[in-house]
C-alpha atoms as a PDB file:
ATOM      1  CA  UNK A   1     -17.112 -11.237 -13.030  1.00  0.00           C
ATOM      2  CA  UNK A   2     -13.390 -11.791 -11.793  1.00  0.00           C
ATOM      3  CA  UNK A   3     -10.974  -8.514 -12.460  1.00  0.00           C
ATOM      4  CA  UNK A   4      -8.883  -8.725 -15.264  1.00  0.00           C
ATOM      5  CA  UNK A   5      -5.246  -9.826 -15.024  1.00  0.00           C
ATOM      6  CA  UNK A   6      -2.945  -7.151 -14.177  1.00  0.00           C
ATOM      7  CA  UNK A   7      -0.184  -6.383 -16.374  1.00  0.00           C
ATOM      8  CA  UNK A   8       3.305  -5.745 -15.018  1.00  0.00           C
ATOM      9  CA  UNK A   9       6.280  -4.640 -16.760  1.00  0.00           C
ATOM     10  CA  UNK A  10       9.333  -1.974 -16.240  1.00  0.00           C
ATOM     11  CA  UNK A  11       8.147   1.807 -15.667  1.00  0.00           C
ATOM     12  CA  UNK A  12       4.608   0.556 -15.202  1.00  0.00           C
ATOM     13  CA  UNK A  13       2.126   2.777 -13.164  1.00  0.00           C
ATOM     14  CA  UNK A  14      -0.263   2.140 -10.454  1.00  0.00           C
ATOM     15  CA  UNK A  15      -2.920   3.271  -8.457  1.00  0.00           C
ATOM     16  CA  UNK A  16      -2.754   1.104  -4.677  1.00  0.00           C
ATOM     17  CA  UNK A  17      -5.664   1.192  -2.335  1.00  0.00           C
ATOM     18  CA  UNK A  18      -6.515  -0.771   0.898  1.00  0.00           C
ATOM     19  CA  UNK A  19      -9.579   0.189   2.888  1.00  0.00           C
ATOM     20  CA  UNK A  20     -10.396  -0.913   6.537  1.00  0.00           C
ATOM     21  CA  UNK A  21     -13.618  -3.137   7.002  1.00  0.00           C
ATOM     22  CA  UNK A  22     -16.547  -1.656   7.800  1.00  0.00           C
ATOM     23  CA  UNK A  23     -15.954   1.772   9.994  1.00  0.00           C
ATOM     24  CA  UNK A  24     -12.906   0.771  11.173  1.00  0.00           C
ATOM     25  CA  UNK A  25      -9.505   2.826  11.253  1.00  0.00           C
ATOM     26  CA  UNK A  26      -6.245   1.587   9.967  1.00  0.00           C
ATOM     27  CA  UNK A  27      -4.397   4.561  11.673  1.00  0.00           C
ATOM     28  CA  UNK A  28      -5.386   6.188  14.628  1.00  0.00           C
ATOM     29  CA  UNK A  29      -3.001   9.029  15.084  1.00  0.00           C
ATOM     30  CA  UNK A  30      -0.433  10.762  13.257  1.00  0.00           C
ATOM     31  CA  UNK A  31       2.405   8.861  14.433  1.00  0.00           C
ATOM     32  CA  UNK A  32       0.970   5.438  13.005  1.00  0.00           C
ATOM     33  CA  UNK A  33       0.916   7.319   9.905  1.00  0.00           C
ATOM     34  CA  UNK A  34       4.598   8.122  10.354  1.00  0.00           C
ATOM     35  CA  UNK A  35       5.559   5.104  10.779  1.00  0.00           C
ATOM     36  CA  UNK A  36       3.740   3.854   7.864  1.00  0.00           C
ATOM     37  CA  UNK A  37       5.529   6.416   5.857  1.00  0.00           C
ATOM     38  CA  UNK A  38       9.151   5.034   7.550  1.00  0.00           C
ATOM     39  CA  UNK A  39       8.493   1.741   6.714  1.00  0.00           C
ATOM     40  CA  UNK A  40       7.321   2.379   2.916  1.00  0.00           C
ATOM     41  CA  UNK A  41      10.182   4.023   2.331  1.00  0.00           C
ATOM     42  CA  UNK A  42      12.321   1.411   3.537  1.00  0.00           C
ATOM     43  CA  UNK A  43      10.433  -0.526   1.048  1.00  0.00           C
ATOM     44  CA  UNK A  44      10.878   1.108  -1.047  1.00  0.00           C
ATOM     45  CA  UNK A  45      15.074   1.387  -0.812  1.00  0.00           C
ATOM     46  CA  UNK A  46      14.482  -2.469  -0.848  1.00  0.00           C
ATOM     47  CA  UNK A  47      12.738  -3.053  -3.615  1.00  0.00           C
ATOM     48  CA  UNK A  48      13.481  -0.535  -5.851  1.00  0.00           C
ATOM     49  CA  UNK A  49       9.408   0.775  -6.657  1.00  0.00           C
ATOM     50  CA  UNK A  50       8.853   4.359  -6.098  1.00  0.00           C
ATOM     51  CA  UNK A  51       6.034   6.016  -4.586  1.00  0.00           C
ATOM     52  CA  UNK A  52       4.414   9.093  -7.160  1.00  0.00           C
ATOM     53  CA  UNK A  53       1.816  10.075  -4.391  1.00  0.00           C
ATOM     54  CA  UNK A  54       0.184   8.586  -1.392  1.00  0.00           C
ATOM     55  CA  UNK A  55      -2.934   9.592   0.779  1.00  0.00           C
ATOM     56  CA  UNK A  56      -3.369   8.173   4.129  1.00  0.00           C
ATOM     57  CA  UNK A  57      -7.004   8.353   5.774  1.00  0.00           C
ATOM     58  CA  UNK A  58      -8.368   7.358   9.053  1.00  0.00           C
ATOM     59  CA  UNK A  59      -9.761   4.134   7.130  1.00  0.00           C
ATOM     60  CA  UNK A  60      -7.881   3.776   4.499  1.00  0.00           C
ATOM     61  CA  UNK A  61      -4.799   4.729   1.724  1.00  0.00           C
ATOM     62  CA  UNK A  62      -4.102   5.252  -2.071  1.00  0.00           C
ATOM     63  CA  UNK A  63      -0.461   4.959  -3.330  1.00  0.00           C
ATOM     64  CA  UNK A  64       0.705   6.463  -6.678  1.00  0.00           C
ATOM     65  CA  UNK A  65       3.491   3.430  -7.355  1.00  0.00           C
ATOM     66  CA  UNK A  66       5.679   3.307 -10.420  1.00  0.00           C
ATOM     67  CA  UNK A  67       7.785   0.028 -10.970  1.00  0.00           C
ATOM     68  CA  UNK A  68      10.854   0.442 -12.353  1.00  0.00           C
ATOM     69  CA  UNK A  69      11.431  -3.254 -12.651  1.00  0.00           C
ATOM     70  CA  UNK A  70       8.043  -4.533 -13.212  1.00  0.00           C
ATOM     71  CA  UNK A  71       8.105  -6.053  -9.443  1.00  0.00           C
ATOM     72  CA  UNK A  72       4.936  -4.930  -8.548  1.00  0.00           C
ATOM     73  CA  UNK A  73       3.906  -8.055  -6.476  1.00  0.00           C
ATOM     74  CA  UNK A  74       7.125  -7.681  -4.118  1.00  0.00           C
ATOM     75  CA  UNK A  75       6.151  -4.008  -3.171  1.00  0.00           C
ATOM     76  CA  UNK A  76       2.386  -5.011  -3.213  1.00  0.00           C
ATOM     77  CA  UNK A  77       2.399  -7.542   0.014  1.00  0.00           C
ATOM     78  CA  UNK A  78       5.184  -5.545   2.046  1.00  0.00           C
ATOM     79  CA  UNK A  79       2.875  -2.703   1.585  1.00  0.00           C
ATOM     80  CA  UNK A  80       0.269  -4.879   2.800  1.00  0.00           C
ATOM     81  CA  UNK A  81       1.772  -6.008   5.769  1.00  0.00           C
ATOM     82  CA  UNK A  82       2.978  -2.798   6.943  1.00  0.00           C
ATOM     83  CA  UNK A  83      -0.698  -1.719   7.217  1.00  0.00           C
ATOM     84  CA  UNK A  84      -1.500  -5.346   8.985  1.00  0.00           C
ATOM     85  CA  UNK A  85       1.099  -4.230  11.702  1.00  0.00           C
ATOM     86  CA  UNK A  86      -0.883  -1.208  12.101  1.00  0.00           C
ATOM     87  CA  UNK A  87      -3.108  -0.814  15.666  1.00  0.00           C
ATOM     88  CA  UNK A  88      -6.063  -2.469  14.262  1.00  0.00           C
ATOM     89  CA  UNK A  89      -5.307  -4.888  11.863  1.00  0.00           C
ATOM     90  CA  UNK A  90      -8.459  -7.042  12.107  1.00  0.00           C
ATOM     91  CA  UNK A  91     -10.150  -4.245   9.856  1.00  0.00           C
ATOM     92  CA  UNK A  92      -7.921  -4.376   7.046  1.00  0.00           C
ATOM     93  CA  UNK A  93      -8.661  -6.114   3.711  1.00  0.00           C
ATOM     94  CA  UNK A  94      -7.500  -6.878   0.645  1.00  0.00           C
ATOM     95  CA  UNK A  95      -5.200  -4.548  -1.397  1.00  0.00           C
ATOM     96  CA  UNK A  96      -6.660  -3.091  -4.472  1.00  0.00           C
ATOM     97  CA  UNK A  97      -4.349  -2.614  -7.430  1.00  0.00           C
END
């Protein structure tokens, strides 16, 4: 059964995750995790979404994102990509929103 359309609109609320394949790591040290943080920020000043919360594990991350302009699609695939330029980023998939 395909998900359900996602709803965007101003001041909307979400709950991002994107898990490595397998037992693969998306982050292998702390400093790939601070430059993760870096660049989401930067993101963020870009697009104008605002991180709530975030968790980053070995294999994966959860993001607490709030869209202030409904522009959840924007944030969604730079967030993406920042975790593709990560050290292994033949084990990530598909962004869950």
């Amino acid at each position: 059964m395909p998900r359900k359309l996602r709803v965007e609109f101003p001041g909307a609320i979400y709950h991002v995750m994107s898990r490595a394949n397998g037992t693969g790591d998306i982050f292998e040290s702390d400093v790939d995790r601070q430059d993760f943080v870096k660049t989401l920020a930067e993101a963020c000043e870009k697009t104008g979404f605002e991180v709530q919360a975030y968790c980053l594990m070995r294999n994966h991350f959860h993001l607490v994102v709030e869209t202030p302009q409904g522009n959840l699609e924007e944030p969604q695939c730079q967030v993406t990509s920042l975790a593709k330029d990560s050290p292994n980023p033949e084990e990530l998939v598909q962004t869950i929103v």
